[in-house]
Protein backbone atom coordinates (compact mmCIF):
# COMPACT_ATOMS: atom_id res chain seq x y z
CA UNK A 1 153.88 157.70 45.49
CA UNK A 2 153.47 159.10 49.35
CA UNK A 3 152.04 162.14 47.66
CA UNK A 4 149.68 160.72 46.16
CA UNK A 5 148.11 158.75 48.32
CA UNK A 6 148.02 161.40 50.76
CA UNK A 7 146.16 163.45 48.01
CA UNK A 8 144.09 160.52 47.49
CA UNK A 9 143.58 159.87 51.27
CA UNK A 10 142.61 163.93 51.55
CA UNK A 11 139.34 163.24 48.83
CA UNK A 12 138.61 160.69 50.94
CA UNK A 13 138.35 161.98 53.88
CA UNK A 14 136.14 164.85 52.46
CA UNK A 15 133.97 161.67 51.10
CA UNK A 16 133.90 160.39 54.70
CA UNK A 17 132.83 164.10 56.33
CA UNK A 18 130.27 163.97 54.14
CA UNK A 19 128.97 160.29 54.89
CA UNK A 20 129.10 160.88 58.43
CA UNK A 21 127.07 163.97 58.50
CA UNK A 22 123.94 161.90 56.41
CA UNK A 23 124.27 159.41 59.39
CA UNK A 24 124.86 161.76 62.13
CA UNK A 25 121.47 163.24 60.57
CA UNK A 26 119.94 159.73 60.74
CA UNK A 27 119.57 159.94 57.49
CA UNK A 28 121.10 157.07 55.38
CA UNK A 29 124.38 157.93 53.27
CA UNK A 30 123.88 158.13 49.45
CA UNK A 31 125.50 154.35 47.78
CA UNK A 32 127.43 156.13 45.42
CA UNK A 33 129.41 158.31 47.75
CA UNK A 34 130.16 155.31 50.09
CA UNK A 35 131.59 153.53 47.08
CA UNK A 36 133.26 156.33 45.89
CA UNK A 37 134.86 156.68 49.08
CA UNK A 38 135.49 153.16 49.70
CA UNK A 39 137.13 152.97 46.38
CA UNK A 40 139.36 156.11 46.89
CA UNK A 41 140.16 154.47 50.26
CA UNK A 42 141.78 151.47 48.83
CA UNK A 43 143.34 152.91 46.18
CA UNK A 44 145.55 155.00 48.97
CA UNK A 45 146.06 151.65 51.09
CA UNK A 46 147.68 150.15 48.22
CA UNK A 47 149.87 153.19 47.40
CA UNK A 48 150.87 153.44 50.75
CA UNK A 49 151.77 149.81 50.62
CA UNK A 50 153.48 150.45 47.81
CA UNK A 51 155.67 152.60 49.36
CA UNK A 52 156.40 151.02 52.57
CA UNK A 53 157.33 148.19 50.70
CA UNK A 54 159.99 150.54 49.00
CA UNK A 55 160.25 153.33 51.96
CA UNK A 56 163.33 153.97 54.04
CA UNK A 57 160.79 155.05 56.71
CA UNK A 58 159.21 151.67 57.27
CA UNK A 59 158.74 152.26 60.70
CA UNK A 60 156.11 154.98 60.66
CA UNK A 61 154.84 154.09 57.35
CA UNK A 62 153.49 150.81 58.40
CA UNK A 63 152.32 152.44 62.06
CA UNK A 64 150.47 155.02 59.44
CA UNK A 65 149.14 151.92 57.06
CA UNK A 66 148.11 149.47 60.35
CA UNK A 67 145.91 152.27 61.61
CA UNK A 68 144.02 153.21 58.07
CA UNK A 69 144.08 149.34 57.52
CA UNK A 70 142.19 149.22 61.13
CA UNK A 71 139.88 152.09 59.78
CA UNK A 72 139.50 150.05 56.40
CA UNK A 73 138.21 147.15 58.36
CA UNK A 74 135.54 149.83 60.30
CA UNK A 75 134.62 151.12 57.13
CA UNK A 76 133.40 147.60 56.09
CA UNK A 77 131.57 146.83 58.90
CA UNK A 78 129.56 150.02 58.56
CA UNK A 79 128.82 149.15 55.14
CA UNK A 80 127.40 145.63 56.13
CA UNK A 81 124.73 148.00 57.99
CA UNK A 82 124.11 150.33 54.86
CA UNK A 83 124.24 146.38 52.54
CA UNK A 84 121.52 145.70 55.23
CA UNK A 85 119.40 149.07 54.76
CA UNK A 86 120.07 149.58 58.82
CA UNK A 87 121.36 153.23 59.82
CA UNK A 88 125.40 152.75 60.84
CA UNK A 89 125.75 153.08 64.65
CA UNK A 90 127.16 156.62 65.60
CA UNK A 91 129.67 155.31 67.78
CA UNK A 92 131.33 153.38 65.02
CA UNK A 93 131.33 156.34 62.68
CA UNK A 94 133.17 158.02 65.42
CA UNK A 95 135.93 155.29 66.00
CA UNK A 96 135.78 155.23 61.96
CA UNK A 97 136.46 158.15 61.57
CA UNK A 98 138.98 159.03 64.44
CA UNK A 99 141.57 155.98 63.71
CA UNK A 100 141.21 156.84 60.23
CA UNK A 101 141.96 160.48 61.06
CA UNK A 102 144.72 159.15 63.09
CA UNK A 103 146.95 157.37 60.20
CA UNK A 104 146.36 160.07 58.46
CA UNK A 105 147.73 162.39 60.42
CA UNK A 106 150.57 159.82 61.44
CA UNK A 107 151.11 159.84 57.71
CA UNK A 108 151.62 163.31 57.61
CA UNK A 109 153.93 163.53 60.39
CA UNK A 110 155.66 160.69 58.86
CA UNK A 111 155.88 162.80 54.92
CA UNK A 112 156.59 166.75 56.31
CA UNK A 113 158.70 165.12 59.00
CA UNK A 114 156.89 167.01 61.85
């Protein structure tokens, strides 16, 4: 189940490159990639719940799940600007995107056991 969401969490992230360059642009991101990518998004928060819920590395699964659950949370308040037809502030793309990076890569620590 891991694996998958990481795969999951991988397209996603690809989704997310590509929404931040439109805005880094100033261009507005296209709807259908920020729902694709918010979809794709959840559906690796709730297999990584999943799993934590049955993991025998709770520890830094949920430390990996709090900080994509944090990102989550970021991700919805940029889309309150796109709901709003407003351009997302840069600066929150950037925190975003970095704590989202970050569980990520605390996921994949956590998985290859680096």
């Amino acid at each position: 189940m891991i694996s998958s969401a990481i795969i999951i969490l991988a397209i996603t992230a690809v989704g997310g490159l590509l929404l931040a360059t439109k805005v880094l642009s100033g261009k507005q991101a296209p709807w259908f990639l920020s729902i694709i990518h918010a979809l794709l998004g959840a559906t690796g928060l709730i297999l990584l719940s999943l799993a934590a819920i049955e993991s025998d590395w709770p520890g830094r699964l949920s430390a990996s799940l709090a900080l994509l659950v944090v990102a989550a949370l970021g991700g919805f308040y940029l889309a309150s600007f796109h709901l709003r037809g407003n351009l997302s502030p840069k600066g929150i793309v950037f925190i975003h995107a970095g704590v989202a990076v970050a569980g990520f890569l605390s996921l994949l620590t956590m998985y290859f056991k680096i």
